[in-house]
N, C-alpha and C. Protein backbone atom coordinates (compact mmCIF):
# COMPACT_ATOMS: atom_id res chain seq x y z
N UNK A 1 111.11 150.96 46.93
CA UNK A 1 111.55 150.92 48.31
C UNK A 1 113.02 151.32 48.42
N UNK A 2 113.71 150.95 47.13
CA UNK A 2 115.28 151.34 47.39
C UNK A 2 115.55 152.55 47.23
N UNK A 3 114.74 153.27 46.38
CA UNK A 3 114.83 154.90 46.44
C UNK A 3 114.81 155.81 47.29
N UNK A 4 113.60 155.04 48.32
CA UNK A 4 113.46 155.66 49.49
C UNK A 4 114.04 155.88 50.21
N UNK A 5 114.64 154.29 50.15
CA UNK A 5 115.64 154.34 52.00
C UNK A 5 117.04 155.13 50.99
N UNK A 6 117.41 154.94 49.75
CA UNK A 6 118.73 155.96 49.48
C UNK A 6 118.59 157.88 49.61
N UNK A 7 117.24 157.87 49.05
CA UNK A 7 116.56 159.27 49.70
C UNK A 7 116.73 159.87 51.02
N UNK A 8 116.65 158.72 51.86
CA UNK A 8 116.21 159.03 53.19
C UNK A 8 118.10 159.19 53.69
N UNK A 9 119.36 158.08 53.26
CA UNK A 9 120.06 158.30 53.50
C UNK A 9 120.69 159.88 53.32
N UNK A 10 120.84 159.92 52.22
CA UNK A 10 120.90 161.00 51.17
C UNK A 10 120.74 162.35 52.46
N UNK A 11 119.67 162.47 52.44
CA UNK A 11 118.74 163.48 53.50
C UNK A 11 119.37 163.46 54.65
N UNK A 12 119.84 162.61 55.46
CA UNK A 12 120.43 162.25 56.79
C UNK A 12 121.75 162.84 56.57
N UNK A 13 122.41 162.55 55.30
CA UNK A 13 124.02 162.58 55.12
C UNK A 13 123.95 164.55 54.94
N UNK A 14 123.18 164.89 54.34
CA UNK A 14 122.60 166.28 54.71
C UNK A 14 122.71 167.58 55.21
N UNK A 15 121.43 166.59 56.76
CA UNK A 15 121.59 166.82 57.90
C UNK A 15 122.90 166.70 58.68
N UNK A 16 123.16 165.55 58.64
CA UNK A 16 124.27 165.94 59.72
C UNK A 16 125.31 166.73 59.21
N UNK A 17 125.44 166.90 57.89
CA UNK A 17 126.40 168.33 57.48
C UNK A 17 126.55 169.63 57.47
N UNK A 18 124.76 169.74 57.39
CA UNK A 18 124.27 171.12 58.19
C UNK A 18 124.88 170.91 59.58
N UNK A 19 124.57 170.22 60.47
CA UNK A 19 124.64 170.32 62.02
C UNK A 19 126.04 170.48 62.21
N UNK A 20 126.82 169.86 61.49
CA UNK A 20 128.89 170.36 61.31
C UNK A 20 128.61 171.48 61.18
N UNK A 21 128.24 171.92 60.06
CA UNK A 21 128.42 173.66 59.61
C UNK A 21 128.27 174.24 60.66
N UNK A 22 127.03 173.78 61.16
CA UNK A 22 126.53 175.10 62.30
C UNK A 22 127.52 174.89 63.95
N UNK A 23 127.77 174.02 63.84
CA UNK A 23 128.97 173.83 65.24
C UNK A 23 130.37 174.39 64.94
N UNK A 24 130.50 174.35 63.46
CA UNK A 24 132.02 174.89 62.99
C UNK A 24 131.40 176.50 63.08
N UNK A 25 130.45 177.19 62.29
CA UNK A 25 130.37 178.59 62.60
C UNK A 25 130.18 179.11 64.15
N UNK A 26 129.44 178.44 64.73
CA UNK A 26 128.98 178.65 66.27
C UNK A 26 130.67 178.47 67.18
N UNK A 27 131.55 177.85 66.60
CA UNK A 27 132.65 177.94 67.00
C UNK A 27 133.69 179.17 67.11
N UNK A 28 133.53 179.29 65.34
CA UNK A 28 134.10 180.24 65.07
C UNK A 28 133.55 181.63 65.54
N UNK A 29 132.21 181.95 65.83
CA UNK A 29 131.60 183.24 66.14
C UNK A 29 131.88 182.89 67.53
N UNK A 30 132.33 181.86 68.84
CA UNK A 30 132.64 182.57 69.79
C UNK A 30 134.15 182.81 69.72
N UNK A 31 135.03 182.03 69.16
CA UNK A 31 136.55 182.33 68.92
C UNK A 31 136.48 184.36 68.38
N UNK A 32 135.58 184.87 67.40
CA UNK A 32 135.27 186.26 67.12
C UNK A 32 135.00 186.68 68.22
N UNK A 33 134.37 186.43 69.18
CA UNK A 33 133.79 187.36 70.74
C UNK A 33 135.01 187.22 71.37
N UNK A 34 136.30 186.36 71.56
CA UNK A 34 136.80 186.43 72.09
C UNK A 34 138.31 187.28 71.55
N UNK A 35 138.23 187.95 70.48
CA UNK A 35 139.32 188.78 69.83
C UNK A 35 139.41 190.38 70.94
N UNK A 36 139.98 190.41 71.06
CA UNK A 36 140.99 191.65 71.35
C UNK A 36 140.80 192.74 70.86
N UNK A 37 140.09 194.03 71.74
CA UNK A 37 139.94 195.33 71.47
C UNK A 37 141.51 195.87 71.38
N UNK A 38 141.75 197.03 70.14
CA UNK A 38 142.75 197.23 70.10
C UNK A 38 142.45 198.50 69.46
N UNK A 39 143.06 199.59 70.79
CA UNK A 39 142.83 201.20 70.47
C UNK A 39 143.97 201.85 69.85
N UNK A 40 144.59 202.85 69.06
CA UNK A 40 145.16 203.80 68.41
C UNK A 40 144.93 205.45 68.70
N UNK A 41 145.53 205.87 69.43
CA UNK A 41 145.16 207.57 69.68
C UNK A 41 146.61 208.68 69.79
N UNK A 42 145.84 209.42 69.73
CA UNK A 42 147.42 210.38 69.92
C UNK A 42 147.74 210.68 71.13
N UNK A 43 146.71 210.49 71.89
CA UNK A 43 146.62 211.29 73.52
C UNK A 43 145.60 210.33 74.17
N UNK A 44 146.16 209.32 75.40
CA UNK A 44 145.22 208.33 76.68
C UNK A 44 145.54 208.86 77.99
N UNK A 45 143.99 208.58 78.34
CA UNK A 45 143.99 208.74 79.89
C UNK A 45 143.43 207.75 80.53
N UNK A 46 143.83 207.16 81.69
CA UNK A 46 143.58 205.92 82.14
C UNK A 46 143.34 206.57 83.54
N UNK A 47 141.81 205.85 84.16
CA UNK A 47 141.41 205.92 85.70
C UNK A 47 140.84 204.48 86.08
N UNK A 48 142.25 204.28 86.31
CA UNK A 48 142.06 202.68 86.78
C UNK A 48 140.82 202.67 87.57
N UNK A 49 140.88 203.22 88.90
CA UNK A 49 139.79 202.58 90.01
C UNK A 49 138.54 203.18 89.22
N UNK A 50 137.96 203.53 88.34
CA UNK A 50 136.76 204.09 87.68
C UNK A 50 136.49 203.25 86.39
N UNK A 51 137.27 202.69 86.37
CA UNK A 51 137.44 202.04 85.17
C UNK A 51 137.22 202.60 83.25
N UNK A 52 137.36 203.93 83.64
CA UNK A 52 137.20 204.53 82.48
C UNK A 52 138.39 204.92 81.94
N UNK A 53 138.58 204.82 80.56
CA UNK A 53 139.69 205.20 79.94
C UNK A 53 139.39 206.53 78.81
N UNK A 54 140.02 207.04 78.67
CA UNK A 54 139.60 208.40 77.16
C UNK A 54 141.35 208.64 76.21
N UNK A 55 140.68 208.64 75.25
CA UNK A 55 141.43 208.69 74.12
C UNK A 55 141.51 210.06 73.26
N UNK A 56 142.27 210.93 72.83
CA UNK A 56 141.80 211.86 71.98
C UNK A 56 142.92 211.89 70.88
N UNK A 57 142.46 212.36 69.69
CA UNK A 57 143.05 212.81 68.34
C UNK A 57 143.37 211.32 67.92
N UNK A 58 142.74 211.55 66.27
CA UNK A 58 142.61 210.49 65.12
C UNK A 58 142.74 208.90 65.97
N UNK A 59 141.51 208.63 66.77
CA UNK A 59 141.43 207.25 67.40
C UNK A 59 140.92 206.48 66.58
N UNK A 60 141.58 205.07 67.08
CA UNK A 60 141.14 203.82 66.04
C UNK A 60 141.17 203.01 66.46
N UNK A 61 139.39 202.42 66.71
CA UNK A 61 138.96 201.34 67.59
C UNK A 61 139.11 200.03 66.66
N UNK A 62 139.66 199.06 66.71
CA UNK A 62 139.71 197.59 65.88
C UNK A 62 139.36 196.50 66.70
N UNK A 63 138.23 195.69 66.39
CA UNK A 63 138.64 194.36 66.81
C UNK A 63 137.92 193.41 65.70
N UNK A 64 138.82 192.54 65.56
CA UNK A 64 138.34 191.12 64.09
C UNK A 64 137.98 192.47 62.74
N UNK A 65 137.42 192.23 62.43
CA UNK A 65 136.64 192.97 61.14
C UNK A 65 136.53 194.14 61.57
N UNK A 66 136.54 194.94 62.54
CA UNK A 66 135.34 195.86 63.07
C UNK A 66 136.35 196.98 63.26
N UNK A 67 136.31 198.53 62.81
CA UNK A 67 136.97 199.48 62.63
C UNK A 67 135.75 200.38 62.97
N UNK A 68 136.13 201.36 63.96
CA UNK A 68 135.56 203.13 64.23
C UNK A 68 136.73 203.72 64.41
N UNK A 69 136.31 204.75 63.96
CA UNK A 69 137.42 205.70 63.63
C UNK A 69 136.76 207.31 64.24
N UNK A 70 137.83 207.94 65.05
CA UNK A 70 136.63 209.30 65.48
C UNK A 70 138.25 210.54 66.16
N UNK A 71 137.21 211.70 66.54
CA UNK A 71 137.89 212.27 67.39
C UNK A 71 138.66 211.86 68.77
N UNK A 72 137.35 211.34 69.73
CA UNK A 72 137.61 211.00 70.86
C UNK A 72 136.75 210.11 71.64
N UNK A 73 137.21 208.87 72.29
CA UNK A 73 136.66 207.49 72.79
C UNK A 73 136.77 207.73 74.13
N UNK A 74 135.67 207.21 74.68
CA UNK A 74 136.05 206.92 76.05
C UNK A 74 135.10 205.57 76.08
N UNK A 75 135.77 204.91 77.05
CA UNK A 75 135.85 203.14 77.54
C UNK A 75 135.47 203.11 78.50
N UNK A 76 134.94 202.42 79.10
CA UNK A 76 133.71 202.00 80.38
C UNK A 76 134.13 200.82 80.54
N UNK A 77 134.78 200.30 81.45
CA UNK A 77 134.75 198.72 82.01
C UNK A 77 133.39 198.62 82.17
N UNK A 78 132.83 197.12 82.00
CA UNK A 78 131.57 197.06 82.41
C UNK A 78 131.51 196.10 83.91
N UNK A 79 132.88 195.27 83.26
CA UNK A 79 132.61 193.81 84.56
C UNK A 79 134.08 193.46 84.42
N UNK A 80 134.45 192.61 85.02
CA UNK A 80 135.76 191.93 85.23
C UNK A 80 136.16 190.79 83.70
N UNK A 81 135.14 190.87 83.03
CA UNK A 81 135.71 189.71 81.91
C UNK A 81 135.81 190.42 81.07
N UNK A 82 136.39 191.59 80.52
CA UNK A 82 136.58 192.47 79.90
C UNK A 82 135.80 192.74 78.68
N UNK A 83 134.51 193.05 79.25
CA UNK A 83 132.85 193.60 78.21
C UNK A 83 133.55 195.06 79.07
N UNK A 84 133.02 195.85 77.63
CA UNK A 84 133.64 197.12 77.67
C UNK A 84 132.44 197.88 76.52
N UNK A 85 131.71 199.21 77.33
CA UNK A 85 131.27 200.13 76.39
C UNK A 85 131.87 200.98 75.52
N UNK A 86 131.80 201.28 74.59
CA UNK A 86 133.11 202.60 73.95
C UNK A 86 132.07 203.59 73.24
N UNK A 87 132.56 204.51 73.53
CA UNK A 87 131.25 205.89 72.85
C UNK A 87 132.47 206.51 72.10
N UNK A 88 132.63 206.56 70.81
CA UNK A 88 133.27 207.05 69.75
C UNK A 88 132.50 208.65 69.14
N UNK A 89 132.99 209.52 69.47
CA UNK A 89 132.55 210.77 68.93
C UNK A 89 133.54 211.61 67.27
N UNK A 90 132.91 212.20 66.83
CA UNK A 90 133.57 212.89 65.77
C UNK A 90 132.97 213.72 65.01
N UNK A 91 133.36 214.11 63.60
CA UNK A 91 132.50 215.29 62.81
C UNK A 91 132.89 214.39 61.62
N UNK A 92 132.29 213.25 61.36
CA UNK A 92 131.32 212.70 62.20
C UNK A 92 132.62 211.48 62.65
N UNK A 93 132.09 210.54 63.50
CA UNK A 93 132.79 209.20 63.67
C UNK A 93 131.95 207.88 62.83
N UNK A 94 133.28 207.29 62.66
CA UNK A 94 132.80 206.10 61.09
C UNK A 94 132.80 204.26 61.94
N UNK A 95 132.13 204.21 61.29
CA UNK A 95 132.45 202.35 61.33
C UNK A 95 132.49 202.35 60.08
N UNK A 96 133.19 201.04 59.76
CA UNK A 96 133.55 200.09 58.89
C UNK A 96 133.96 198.61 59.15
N UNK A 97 132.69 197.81 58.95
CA UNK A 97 132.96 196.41 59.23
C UNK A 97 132.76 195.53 58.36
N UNK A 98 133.97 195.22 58.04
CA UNK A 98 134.28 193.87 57.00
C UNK A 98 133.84 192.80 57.02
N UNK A 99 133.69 191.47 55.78
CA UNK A 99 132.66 190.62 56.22
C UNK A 99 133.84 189.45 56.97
N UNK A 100 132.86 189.03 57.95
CA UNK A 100 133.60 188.07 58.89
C UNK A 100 132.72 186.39 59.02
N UNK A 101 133.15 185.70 60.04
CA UNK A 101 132.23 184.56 60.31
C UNK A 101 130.69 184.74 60.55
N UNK A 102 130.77 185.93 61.29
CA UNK A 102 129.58 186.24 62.05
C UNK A 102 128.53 187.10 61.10
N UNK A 103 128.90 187.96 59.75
CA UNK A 103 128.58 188.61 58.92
C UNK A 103 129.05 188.44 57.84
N UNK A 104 128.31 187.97 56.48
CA UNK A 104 128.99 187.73 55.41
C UNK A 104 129.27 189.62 54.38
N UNK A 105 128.59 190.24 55.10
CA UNK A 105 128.63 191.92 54.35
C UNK A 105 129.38 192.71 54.83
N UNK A 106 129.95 193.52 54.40
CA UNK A 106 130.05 194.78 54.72
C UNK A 106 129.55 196.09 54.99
N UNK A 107 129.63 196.22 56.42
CA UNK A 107 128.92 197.48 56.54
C UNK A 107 129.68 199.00 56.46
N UNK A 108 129.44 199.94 56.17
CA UNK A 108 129.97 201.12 56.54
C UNK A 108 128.90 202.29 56.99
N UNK A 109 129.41 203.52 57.63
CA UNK A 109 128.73 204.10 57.83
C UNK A 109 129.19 205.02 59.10
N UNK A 110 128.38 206.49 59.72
CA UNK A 110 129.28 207.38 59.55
C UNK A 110 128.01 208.12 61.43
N UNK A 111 127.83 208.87 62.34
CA UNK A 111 127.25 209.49 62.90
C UNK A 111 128.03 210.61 64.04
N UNK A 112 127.37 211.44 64.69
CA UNK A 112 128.06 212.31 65.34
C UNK A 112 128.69 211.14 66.40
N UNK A 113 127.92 210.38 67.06
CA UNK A 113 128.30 209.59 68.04
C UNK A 113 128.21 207.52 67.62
N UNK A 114 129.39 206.98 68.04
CA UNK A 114 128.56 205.74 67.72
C UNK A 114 128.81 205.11 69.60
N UNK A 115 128.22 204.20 69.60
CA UNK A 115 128.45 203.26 70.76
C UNK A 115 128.60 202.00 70.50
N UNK A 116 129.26 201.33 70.82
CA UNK A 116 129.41 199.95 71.42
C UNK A 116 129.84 199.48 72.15
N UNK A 117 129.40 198.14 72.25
CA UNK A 117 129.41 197.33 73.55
C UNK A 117 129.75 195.97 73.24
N UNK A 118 130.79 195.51 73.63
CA UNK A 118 130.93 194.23 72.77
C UNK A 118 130.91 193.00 73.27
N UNK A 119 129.91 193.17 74.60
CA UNK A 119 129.28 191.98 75.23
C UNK A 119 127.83 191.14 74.49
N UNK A 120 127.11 192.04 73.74
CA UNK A 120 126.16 191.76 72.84
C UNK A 120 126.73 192.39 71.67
N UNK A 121 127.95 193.03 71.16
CA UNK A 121 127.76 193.12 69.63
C UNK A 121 126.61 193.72 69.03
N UNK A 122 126.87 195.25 69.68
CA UNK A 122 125.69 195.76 69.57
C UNK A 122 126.37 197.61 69.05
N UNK A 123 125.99 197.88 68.18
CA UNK A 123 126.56 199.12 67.67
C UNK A 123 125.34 199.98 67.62
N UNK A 124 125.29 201.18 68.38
CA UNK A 124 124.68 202.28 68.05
C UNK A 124 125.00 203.56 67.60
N UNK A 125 124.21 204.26 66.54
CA UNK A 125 124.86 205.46 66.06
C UNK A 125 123.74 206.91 66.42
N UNK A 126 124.27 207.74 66.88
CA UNK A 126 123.12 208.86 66.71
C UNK A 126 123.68 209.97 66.48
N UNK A 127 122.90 210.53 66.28
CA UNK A 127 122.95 212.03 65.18
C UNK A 127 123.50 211.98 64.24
N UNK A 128 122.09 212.31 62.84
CA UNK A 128 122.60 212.26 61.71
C UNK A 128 123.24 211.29 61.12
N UNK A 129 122.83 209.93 61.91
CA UNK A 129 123.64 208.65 60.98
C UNK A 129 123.15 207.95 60.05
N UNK A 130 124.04 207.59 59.49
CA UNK A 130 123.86 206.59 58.12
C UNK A 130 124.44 205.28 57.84
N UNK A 131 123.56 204.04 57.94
CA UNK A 131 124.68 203.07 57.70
C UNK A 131 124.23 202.33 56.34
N UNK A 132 125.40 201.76 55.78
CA UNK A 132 125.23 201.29 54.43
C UNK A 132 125.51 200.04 54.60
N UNK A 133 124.68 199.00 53.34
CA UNK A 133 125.67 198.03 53.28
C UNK A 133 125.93 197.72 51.59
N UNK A 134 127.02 196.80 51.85
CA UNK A 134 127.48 196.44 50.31
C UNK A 134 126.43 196.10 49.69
N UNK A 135 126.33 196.53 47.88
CA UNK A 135 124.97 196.48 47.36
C UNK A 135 123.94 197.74 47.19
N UNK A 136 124.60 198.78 48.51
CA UNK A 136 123.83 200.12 48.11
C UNK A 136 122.75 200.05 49.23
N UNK A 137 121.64 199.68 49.91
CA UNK A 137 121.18 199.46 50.74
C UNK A 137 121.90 200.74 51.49
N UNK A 138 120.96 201.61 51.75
CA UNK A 138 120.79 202.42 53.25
C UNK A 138 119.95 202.96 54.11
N UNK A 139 120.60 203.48 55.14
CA UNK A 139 119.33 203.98 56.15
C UNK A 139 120.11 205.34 57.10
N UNK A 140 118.84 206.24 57.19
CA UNK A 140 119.26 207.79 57.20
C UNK A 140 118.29 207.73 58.27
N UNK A 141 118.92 208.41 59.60
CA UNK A 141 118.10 208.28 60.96
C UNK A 141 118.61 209.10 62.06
N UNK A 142 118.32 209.51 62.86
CA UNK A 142 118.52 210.33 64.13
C UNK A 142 118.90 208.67 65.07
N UNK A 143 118.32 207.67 65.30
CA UNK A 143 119.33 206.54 65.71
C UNK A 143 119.06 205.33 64.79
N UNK A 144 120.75 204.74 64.99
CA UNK A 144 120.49 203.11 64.42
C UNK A 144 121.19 202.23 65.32
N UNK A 145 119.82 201.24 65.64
CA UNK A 145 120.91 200.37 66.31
C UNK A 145 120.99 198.95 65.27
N UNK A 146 122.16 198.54 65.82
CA UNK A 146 122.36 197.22 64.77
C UNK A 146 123.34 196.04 65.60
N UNK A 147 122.83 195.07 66.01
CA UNK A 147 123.69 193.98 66.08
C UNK A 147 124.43 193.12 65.11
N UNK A 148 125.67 193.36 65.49
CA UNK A 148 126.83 193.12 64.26
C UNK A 148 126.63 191.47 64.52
N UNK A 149 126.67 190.54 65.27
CA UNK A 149 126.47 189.47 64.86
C UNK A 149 125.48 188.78 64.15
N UNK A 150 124.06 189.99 64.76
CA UNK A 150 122.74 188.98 64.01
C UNK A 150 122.31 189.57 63.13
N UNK A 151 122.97 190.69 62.62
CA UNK A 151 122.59 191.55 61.85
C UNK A 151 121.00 192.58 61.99
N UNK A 152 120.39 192.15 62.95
CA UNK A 152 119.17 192.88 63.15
C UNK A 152 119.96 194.20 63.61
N UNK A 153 118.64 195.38 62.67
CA UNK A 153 118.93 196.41 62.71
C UNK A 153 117.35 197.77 62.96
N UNK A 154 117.40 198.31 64.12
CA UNK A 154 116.96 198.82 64.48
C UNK A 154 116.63 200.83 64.06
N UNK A 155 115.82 201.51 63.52
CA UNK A 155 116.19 202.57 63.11
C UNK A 155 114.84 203.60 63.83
N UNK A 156 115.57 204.80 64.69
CA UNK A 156 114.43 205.05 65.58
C UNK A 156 114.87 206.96 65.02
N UNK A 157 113.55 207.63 64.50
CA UNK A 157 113.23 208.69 64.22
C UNK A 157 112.74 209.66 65.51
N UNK A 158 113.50 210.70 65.13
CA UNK A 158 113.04 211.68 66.49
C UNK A 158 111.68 213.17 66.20
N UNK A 159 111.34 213.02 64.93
CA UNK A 159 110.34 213.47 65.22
C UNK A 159 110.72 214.94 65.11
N UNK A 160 111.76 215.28 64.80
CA UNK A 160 112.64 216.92 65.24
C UNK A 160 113.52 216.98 63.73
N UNK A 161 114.43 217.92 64.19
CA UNK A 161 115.62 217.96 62.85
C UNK A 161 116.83 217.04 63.09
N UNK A 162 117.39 216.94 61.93
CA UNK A 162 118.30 215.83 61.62
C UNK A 162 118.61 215.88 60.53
N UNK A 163 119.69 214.64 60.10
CA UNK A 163 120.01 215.49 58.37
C UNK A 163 119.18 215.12 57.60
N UNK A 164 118.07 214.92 57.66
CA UNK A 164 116.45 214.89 56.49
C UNK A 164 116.00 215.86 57.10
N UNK A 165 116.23 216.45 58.30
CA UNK A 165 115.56 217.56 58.23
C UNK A 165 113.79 218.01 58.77
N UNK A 166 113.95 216.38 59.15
CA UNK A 166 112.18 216.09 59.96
C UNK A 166 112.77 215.26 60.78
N UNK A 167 113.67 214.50 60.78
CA UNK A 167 113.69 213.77 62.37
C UNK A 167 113.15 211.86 61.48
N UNK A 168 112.79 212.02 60.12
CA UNK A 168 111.97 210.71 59.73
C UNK A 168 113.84 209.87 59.39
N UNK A 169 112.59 208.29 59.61
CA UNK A 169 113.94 207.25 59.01
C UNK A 169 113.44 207.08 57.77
N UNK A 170 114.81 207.34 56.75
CA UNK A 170 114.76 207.25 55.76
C UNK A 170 115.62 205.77 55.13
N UNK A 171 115.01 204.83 54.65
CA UNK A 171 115.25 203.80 54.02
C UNK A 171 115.71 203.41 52.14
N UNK A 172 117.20 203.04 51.74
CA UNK A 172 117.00 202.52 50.31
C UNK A 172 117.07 201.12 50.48
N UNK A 173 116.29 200.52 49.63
CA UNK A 173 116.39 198.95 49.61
C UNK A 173 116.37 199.01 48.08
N UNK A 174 118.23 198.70 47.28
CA UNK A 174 118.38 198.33 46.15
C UNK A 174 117.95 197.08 45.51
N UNK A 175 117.46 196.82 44.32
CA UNK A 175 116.92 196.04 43.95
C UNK A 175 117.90 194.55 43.96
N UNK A 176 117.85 192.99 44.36
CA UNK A 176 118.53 192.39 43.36
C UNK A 176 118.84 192.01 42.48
N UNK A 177 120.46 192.16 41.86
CA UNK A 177 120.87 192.05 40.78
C UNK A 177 120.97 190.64 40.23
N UNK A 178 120.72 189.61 40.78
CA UNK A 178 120.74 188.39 40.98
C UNK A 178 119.32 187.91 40.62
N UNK A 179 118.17 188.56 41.04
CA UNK A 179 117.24 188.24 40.70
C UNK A 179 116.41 189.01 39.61
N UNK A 180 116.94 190.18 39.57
CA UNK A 180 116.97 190.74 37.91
C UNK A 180 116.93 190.33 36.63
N UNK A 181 118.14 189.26 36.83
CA UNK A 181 118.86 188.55 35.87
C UNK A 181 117.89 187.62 35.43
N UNK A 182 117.22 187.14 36.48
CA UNK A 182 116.66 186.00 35.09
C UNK A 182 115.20 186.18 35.41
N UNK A 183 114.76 187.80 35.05
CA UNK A 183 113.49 187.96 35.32
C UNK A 183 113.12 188.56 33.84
C-alpha cells in the first residue's frame, strides 16, 4: 500500500511539472509572437494610406530566430495590431531559422519567392524550393508550406516543370543516428 500511494505521489509531482513546463513554454512562445519585425534594405518605399511598404537591394527580414534574405520585399499591413504579410523575392530568396522556444531545429532553405505572415507563423515558398532541416532531411517542390511554430509542413506538386523537372515533391528522410547506434 505504501508503494502505491509513493507511486502515485511520485506521478503527481510529475504531472504538475509537466503542466509548469508547458505554461513556461506557452509563455515563452507568446513573448516570440510578440518580437519585432526588423527590415535591412538599400532602397524603401513607404505608402502609408495603402499600407504597403517595398524594399529593394540585399534585404534582410529578422525577427527572434527567423532570417529571409532576398532581392526585394514588399509588406502588407494586414490589421491594426501589426500582423503583416511579407513576399520576399530573389534568384533565389533564403530563410534561415534558428532553433528557438517554439522550434528546437534548424531550418534552412532557399525559393524564387517566399511568403510570410506572422499572424499564424506561417512561411511559404514557391518556385523551385527547397527546405532543409538540421540532420539532412529535405524536400524539393514547386510549393512548401510550413508553420514555423508547429512545425507542420505542407508540400504541394504542380504537375508541370520545376527544378525536378516534373512538377513532383521530392522527399529525403535521413536515417537516425541515435537509433542506429544501438541497433
Amino acid at each position: 500500500m505504501r508503494r502505491n500511494t509513493l507511486r502515485l505521489t511520485c506521478l503527481s509531482r510529475l504531472g504538475a511539472a509537466g503542466l509548469l513546463a508547458g505554461v513556461s513554454l506557452a509563455a515563452i512562445a507568446q513573448s516570440n509572437s510578440n518580437l519585432p519585425i526588423q527590415i535591412e534594405s538599400n532602397s524603401a518605399d513607404f505608402a502609408q494610406k495603402t499600407g504597403v511598404s517595398t524594399y529593394t537591394g540585399n534585404v534582410h527580414l529578422t525577427r527572434g530566430g527567423l532570417t529571409l534574405t532576398g532581392a526585394r520585399l514588399v509588406i502588407t499591413r494586414i490589421n491594426d495590431r501589426g500582423n503583416v504579410k511579407a513576399v520576399l523575392t530573389g534568384n533565389p530568396a533564403h530563410i534561415d531559422k534558428q532553433p528557438d522556444s517554439t522550434s528546437p531545429e534548424r531550418i534552412t532553405g532557399h525559393a524564387d519567392q517566399l511568403e510570410y505572415t506572422n499572424a499564424n507563423a506561417t512561411l511559404t515558398l514557391r518556385g523551385d524550393a527547397v527546405l532543409n532541416r538540421a540532420g539532412g532531411d529535405t524536400i524539393n517542390s514547386p510549393v512548401i508550406t510550413r508553420n514555423l511554430d508547429t512545425g507542420q509542413t505542407q508540400a504541394q506538386g504542380s504537375g508541370g516543370a520545376g527544378a525536378n523537372n516534373d512538377g513532383r515533391v521530392r522527399i529525403t528522410i535521413q536515417p537516425d543516428s541515435a537509433g542506429e547506434a544501438g541497433s
